[in-house]
Protein backbone atom coordinates (compact mmCIF):
# COMPACT_ATOMS: atom_id res chain seq x y z
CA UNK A 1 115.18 124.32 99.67
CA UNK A 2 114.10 120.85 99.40
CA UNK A 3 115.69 119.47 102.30
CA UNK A 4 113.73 122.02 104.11
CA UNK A 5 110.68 121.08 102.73
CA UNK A 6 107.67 119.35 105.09
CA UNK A 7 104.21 118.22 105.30
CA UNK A 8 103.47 121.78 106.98
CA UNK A 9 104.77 123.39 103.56
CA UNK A 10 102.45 121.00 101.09
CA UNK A 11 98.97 120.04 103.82
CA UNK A 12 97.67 123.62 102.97
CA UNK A 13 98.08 123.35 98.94
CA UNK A 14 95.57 119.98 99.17
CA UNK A 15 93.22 120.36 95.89
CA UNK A 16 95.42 122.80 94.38
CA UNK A 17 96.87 122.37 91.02
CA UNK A 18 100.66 121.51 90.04
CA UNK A 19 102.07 121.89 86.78
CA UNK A 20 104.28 119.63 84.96
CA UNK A 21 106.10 120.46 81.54
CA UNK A 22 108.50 117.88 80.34
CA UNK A 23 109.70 117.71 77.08
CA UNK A 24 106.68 119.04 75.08
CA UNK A 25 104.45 117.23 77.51
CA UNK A 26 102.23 119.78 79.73
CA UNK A 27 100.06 118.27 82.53
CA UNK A 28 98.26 119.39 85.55
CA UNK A 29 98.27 117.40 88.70
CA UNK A 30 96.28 118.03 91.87
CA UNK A 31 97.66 117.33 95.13
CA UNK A 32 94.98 114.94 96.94
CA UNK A 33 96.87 113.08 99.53
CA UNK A 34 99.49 114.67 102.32
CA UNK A 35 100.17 112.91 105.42
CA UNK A 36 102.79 111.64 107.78
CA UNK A 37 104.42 108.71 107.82
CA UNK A 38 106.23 106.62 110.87
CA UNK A 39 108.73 108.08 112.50
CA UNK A 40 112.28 106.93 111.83
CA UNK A 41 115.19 107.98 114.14
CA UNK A 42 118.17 109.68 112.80
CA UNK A 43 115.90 111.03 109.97
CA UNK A 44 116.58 114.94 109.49
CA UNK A 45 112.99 115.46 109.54
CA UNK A 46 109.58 113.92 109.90
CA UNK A 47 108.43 111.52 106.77
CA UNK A 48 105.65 112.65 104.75
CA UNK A 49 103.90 111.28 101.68
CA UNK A 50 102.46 112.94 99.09
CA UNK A 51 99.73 111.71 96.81
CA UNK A 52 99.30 113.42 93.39
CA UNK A 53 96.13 113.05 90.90
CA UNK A 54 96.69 113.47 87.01
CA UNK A 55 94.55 112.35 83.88
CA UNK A 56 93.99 108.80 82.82
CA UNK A 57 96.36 109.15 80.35
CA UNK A 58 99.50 109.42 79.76
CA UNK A 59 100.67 107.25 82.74
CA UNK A 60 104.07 108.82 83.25
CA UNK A 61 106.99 106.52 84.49
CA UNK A 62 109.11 106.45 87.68
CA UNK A 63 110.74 109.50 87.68
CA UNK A 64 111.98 112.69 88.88
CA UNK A 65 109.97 115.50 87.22
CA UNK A 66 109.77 119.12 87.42
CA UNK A 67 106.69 120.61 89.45
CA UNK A 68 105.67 124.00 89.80
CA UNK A 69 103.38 125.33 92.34
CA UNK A 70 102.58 129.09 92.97
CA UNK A 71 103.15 129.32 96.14
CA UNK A 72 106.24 127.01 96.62
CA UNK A 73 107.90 127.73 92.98
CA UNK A 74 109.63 125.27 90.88
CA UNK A 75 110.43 121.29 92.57
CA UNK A 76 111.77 118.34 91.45
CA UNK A 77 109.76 115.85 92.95
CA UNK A 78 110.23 111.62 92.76
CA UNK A 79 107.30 110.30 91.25
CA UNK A 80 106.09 106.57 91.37
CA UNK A 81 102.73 105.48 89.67
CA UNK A 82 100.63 104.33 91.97
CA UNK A 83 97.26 103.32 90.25
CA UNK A 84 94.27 105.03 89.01
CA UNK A 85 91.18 105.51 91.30
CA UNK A 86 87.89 106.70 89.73
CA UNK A 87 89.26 110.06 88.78
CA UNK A 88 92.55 109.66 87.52
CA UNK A 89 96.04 108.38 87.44
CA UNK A 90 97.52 108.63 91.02
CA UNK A 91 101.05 108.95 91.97
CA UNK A 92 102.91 109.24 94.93
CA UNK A 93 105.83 111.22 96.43
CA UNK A 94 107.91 110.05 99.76
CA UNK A 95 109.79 112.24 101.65
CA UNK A 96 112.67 111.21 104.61
């Protein structure tokens, strides 16, 4: 399924919760951020980013980690730490 995933899949789960459990660690991360990126040719589908939100702490490291969402089930999803903004830890999710 993830090669068939696109922004049209994550734009209407903006504000809604994902859950991460790794290892004994459990956190919640709200999708804030989905939009399209330049087109590249030769890609198999449109770029997207995807901007997560979690708590201050811990800052988790570059990573694949496993995301679940309701409506989309279980993902593992390429996170990069991105910086806090006044809220919480952000990271960010590319997909090409």
């Amino acid at each position: 399924m993830f090669e068939l995933l696109t922004l049209a899949h994550f734009h209407p789960l903006l504000q809604q919760p994902f859950q991460l459990q790794l290892e004994g660690l459990a956190l919640e991360l709200d999708l804030v951020v989905a939009e399209v990126l330049k087109p590249q040719p030769g890609l198999p589908r449109p770029p997207f980013a995807l901007v997560f939100r979690g708590p201050m702490q811990p800052i988790l490291p570059q990573r694949i980690y496993p995301l679940h969402h309701q409506a989309l089930g279980a993902l593992d999803i390429f996170l990069v730490p991105i910086g806090p903004d006044e809220v919480g830890q952000r990271y960010e999710a590319v997909f090409n």
